[in-house]
PDB file of N, CA and C in Angstrom:
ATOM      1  N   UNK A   1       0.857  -1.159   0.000  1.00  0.00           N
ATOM      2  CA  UNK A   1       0.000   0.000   0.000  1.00  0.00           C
ATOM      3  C   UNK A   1       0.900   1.218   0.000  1.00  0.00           C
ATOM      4  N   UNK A   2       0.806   2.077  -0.936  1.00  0.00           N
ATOM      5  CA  UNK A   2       1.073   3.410  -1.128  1.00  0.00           C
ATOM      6  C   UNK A   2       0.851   4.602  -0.758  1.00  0.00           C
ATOM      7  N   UNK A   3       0.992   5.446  -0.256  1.00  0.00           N
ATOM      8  CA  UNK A   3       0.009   6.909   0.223  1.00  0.00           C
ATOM      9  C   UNK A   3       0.628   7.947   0.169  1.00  0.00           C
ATOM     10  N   UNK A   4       0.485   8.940  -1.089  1.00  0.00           N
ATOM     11  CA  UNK A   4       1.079  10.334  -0.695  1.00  0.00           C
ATOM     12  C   UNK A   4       0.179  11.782  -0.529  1.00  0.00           C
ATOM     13  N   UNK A   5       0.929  12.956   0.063  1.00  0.00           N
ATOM     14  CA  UNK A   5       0.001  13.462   0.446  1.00  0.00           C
ATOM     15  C   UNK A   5       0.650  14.540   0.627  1.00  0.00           C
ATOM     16  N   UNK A   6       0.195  15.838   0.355  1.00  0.00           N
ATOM     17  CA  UNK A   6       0.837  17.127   0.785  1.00  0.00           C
ATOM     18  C   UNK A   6       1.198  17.367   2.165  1.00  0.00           C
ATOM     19  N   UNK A   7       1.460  18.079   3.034  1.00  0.00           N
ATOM     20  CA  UNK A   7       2.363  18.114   4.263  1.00  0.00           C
ATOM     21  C   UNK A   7       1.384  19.941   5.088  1.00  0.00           C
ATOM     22  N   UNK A   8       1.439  20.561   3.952  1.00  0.00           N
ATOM     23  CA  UNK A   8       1.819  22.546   4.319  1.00  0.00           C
ATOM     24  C   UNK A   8       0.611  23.163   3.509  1.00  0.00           C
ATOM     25  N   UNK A   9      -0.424  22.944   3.151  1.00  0.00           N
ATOM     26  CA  UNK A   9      -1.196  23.643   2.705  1.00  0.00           C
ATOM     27  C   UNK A   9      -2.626  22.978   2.414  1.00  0.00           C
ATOM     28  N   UNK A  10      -3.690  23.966   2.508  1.00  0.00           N
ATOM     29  CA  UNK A  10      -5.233  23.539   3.260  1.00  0.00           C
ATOM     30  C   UNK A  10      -5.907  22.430   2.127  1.00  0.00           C
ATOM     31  N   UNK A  11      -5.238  22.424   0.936  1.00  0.00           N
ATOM     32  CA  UNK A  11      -6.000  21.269   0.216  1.00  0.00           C
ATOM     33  C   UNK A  11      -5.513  20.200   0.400  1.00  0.00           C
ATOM     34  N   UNK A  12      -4.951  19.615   0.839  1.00  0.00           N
ATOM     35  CA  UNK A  12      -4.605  18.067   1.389  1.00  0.00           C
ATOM     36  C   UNK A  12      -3.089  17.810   2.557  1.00  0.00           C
ATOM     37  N   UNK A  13      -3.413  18.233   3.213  1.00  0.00           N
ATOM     38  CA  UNK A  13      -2.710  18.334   4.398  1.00  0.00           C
ATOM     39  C   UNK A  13      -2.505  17.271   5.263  1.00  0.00           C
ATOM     40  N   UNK A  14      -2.863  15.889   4.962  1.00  0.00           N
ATOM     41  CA  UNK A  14      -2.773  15.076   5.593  1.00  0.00           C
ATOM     42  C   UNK A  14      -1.556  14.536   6.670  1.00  0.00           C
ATOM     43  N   UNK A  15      -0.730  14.845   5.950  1.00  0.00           N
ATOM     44  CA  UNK A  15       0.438  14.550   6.695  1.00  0.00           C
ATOM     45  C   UNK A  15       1.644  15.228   7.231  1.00  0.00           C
ATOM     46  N   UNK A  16       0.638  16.234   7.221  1.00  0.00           N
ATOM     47  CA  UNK A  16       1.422  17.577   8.067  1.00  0.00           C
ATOM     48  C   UNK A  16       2.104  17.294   9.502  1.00  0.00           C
ATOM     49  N   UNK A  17       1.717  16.302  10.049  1.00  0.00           N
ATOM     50  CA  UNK A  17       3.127  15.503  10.691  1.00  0.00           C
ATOM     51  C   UNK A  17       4.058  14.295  10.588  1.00  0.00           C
ATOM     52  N   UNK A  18       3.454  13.781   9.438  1.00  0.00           N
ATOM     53  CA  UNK A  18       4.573  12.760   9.737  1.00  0.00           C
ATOM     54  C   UNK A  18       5.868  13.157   9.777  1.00  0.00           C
ATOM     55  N   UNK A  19       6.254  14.287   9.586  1.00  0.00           N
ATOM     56  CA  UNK A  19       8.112  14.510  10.174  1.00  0.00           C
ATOM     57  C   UNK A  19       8.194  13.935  11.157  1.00  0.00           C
ATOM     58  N   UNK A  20       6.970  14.385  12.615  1.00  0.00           N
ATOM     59  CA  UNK A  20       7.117  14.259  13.838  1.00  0.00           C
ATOM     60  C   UNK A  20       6.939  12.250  14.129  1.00  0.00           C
ATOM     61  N   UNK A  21       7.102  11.430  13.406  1.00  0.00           N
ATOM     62  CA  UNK A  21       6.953  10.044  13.803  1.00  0.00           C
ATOM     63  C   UNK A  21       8.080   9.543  13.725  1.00  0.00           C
ATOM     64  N   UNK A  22       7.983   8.432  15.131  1.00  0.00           N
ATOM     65  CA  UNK A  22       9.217   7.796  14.916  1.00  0.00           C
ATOM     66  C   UNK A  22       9.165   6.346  14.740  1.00  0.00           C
ATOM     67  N   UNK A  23      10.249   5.494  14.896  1.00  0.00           N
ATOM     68  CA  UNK A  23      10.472   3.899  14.839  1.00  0.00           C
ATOM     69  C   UNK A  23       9.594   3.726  15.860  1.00  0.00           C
ATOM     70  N   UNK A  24       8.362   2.434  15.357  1.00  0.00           N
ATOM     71  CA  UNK A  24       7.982   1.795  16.682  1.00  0.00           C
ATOM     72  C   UNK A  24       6.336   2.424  16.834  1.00  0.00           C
ATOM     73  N   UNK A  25       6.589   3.796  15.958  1.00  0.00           N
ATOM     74  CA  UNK A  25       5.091   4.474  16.319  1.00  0.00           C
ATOM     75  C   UNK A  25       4.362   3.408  15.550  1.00  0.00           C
ATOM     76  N   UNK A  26       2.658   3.728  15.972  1.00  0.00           N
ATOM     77  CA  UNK A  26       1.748   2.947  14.759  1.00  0.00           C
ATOM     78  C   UNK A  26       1.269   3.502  14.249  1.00  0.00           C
ATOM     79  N   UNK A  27       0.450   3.085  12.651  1.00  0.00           N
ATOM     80  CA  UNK A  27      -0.023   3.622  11.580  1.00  0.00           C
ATOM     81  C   UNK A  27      -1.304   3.028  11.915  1.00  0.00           C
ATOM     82  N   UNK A  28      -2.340   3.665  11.479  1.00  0.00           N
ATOM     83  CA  UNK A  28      -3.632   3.030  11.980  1.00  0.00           C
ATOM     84  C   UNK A  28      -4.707   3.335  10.472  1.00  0.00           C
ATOM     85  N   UNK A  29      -4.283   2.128   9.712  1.00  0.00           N
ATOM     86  CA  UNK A  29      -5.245   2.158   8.474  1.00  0.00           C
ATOM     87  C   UNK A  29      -6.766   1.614   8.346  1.00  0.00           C
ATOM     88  N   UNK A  30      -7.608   3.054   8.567  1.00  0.00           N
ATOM     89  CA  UNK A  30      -8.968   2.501   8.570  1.00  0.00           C
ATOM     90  C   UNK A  30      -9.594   2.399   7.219  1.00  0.00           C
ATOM     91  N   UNK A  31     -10.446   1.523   7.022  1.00  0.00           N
ATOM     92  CA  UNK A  31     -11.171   1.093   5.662  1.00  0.00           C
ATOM     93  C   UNK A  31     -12.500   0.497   6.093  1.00  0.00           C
ATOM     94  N   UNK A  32     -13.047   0.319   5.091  1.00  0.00           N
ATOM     95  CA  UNK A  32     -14.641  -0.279   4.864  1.00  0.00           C
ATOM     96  C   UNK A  32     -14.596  -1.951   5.485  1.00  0.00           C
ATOM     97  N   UNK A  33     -13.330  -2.167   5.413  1.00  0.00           N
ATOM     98  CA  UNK A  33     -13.443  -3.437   5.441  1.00  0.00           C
ATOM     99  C   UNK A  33     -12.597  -3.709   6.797  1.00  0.00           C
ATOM    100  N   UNK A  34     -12.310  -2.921   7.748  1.00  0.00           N
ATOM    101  CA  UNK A  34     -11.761  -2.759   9.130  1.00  0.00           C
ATOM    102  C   UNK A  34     -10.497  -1.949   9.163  1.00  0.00           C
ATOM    103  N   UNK A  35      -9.756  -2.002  10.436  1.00  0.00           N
ATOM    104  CA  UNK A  35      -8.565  -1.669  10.904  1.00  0.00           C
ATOM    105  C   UNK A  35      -7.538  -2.556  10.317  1.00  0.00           C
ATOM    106  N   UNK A  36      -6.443  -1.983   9.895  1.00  0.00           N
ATOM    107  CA  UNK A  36      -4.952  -2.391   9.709  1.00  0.00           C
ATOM    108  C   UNK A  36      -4.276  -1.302  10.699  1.00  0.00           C
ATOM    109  N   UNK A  37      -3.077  -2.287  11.267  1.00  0.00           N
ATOM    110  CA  UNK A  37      -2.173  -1.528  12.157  1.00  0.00           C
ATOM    111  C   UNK A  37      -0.969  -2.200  11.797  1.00  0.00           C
ATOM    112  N   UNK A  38      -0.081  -1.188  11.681  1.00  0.00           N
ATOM    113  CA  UNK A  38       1.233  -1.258  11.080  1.00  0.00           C
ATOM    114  C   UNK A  38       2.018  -0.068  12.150  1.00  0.00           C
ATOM    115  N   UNK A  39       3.558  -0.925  12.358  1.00  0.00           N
ATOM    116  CA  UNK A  39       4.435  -0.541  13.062  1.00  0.00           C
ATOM    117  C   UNK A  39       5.838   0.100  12.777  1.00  0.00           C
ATOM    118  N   UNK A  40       5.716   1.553  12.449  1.00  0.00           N
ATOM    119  CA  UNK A  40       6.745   1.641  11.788  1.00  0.00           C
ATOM    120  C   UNK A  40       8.425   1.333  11.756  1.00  0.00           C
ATOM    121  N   UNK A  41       8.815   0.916  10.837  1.00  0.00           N
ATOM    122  CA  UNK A  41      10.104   0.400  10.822  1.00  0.00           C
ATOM    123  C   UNK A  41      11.439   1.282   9.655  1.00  0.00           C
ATOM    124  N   UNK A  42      10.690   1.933   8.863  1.00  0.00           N
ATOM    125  CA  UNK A  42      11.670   2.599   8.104  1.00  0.00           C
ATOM    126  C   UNK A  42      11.125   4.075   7.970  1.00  0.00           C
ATOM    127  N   UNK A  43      11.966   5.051   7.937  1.00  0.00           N
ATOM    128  CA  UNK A  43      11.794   6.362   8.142  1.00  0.00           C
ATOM    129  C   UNK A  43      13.245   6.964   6.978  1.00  0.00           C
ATOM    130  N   UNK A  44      12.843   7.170   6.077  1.00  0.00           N
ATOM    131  CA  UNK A  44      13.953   7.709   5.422  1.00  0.00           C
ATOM    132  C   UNK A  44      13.563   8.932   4.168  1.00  0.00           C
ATOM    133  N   UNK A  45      14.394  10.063   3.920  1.00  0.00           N
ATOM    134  CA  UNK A  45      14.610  10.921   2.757  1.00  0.00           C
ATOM    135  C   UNK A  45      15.186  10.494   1.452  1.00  0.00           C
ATOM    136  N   UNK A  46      14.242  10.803   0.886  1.00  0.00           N
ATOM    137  CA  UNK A  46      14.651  10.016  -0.555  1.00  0.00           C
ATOM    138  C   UNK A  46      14.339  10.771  -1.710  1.00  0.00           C
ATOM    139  N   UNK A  47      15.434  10.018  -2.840  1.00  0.00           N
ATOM    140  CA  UNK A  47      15.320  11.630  -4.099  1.00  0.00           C
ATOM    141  C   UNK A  47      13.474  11.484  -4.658  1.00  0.00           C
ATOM    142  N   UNK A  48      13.622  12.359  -5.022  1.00  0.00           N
ATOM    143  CA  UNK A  48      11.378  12.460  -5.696  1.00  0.00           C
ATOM    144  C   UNK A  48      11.841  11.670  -6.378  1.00  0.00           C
ATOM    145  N   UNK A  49      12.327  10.605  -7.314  1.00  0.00           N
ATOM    146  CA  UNK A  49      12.617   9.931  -8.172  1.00  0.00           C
ATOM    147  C   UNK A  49      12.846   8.286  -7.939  1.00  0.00           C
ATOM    148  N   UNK A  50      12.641   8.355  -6.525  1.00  0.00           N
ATOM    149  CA  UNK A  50      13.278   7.296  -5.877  1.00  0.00           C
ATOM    150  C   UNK A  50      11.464   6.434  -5.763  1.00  0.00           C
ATOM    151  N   UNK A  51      11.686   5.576  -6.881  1.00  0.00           N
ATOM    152  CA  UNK A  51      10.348   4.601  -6.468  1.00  0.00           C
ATOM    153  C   UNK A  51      10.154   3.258  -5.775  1.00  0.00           C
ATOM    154  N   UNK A  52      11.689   2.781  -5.528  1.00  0.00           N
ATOM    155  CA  UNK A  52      12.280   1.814  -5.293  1.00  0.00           C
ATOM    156  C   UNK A  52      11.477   1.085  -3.953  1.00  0.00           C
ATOM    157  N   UNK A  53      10.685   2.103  -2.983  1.00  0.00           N
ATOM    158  CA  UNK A  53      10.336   1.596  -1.583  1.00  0.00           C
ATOM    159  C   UNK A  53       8.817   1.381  -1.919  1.00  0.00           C
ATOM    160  N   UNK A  54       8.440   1.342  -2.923  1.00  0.00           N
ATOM    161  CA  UNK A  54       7.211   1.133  -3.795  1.00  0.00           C
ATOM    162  C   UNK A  54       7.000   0.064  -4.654  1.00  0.00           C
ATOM    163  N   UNK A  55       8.030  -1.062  -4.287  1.00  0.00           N
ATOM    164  CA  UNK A  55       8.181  -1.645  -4.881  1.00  0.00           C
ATOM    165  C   UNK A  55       7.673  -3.494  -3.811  1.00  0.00           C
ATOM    166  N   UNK A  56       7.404  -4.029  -4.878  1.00  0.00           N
ATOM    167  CA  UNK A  56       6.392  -5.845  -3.819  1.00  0.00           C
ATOM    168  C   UNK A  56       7.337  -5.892  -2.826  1.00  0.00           C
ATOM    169  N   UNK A  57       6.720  -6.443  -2.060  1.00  0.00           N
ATOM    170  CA  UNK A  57       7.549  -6.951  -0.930  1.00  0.00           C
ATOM    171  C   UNK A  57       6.887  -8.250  -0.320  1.00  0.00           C
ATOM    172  N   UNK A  58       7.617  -9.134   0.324  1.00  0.00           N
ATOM    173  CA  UNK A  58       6.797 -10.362   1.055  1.00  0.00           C
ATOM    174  C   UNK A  58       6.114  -9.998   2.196  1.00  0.00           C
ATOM    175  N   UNK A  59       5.942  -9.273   3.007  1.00  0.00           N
ATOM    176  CA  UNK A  59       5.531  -8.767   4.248  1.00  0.00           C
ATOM    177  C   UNK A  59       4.554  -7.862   3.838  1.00  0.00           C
ATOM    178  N   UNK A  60       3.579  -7.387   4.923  1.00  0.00           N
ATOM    179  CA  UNK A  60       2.173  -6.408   4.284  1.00  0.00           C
ATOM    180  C   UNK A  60       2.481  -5.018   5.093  1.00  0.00           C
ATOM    181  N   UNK A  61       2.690  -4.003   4.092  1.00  0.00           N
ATOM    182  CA  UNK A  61       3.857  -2.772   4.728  1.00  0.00           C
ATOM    183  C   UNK A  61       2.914  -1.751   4.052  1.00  0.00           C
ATOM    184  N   UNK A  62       2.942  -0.650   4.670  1.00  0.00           N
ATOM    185  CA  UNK A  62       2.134   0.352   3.760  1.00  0.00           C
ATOM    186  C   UNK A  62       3.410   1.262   4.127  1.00  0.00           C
ATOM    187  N   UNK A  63       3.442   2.534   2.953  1.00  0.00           N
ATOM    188  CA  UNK A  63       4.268   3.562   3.043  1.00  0.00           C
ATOM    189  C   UNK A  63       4.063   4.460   2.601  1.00  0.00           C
ATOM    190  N   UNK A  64       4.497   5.620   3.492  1.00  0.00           N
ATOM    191  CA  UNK A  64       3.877   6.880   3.523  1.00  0.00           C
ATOM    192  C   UNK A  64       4.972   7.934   2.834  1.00  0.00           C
ATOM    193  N   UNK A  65       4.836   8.853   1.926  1.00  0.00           N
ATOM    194  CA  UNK A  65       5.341   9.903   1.113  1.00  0.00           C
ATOM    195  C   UNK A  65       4.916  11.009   1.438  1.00  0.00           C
ATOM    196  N   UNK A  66       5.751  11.961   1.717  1.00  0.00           N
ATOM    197  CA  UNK A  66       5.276  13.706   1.534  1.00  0.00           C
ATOM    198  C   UNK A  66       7.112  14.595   1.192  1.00  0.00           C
ATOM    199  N   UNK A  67       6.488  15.566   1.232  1.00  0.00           N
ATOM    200  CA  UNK A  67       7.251  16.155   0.723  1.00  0.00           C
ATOM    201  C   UNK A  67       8.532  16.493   1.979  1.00  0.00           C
ATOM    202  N   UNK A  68       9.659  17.240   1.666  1.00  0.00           N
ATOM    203  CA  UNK A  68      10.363  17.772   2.662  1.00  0.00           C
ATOM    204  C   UNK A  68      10.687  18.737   2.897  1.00  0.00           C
ATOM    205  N   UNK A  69      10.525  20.232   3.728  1.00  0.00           N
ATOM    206  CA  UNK A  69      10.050  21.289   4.062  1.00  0.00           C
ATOM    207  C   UNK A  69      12.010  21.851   4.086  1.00  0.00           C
ATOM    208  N   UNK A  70      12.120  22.885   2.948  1.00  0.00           N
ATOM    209  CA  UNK A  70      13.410  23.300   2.588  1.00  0.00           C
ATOM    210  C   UNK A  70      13.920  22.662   1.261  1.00  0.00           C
ATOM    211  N   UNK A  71      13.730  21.413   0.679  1.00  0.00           N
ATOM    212  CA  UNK A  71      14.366  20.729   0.050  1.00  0.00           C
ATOM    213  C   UNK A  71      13.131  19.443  -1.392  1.00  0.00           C
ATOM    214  N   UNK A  72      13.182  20.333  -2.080  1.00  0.00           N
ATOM    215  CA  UNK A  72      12.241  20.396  -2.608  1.00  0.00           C
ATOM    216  C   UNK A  72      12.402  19.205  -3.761  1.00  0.00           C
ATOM    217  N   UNK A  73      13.725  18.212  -4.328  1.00  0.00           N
ATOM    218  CA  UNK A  73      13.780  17.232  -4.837  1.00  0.00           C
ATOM    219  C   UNK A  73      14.016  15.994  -4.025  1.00  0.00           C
ATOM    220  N   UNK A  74      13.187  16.294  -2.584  1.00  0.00           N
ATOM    221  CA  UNK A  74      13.811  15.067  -1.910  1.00  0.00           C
ATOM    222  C   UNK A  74      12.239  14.947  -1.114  1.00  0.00           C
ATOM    223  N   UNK A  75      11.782  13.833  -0.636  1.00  0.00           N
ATOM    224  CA  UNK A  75      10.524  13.152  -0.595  1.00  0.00           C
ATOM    225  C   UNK A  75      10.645  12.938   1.046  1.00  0.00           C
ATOM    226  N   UNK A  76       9.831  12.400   2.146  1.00  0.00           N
ATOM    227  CA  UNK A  76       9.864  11.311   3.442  1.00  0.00           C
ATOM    228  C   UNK A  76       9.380  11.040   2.730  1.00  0.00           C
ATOM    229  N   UNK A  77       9.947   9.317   3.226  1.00  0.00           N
ATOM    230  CA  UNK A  77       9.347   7.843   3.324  1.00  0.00           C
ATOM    231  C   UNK A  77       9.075   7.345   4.455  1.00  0.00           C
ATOM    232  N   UNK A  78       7.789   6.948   4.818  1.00  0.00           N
ATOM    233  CA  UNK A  78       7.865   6.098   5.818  1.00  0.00           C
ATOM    234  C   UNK A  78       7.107   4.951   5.680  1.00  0.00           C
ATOM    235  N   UNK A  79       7.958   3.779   5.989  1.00  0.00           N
ATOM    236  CA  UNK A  79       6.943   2.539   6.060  1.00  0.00           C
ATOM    237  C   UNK A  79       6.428   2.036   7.378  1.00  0.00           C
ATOM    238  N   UNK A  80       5.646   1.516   7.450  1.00  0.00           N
ATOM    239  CA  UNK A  80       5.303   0.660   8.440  1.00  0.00           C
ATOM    240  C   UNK A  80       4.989  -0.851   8.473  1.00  0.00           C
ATOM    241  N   UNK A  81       4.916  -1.541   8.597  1.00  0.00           N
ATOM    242  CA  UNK A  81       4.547  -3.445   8.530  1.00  0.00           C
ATOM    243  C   UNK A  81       3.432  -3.923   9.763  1.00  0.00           C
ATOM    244  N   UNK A  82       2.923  -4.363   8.718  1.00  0.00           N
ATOM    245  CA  UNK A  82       1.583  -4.748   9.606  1.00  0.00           C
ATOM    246  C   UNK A  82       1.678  -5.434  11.061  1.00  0.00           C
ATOM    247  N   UNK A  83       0.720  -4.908  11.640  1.00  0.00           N
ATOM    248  CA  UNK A  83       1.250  -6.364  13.058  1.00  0.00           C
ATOM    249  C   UNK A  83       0.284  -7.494  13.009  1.00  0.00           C
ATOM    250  N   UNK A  84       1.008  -8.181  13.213  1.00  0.00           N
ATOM    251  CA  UNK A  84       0.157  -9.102  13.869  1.00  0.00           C
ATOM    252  C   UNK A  84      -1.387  -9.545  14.487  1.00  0.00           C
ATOM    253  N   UNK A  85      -2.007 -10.323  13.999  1.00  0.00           N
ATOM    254  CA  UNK A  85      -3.254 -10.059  15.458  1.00  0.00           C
ATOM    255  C   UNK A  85      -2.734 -10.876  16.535  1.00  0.00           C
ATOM    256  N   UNK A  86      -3.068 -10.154  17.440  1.00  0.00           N
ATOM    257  CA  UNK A  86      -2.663 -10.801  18.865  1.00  0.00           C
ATOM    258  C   UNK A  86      -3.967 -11.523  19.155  1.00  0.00           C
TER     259      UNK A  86
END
């Protein structure tokens, strides 16, 4: 799962914090069809060009994109990996 999203201005602002998340926080993906919770594990800056963390993986990971505030050819990434049901 994929998700990007503007950061700084009133038409889609969604992720006007993820700067502020760290390793370990959770992602809490709601849908029609329930809750997914994912634990984040990768947090990284990457060139706008960089599609590479968008790419299959064996594990069920969603990752989050926005922009980076000063630096305008470079993206956050953050993934997270699903947990578990306990």
């Amino acid at each position: 799962m994929g998700l990007a999203s503007h950061n700084s201005d009133n038409t889609g602002d969604y992720f006007k914090n993820l700067n502020k998340i760290k390793k370990g926080d959770k992602i809490y993906y709601k849908t029609n069809y329930g809750t997914k919770i994912y634990t984040v594990e990768t947090i990284v800056e990457i060139e706008e060009t960089d599609f590479s963390y968008l790419e299959e993986t064996k594990d069920n990971r969603i990752t989050l994109i926005t922009c980076v505030k000063g630096k305008p050819n470079l993206r956050l990434c953050v993934q997270g990996i699903e947990r578990k049901k306990e």
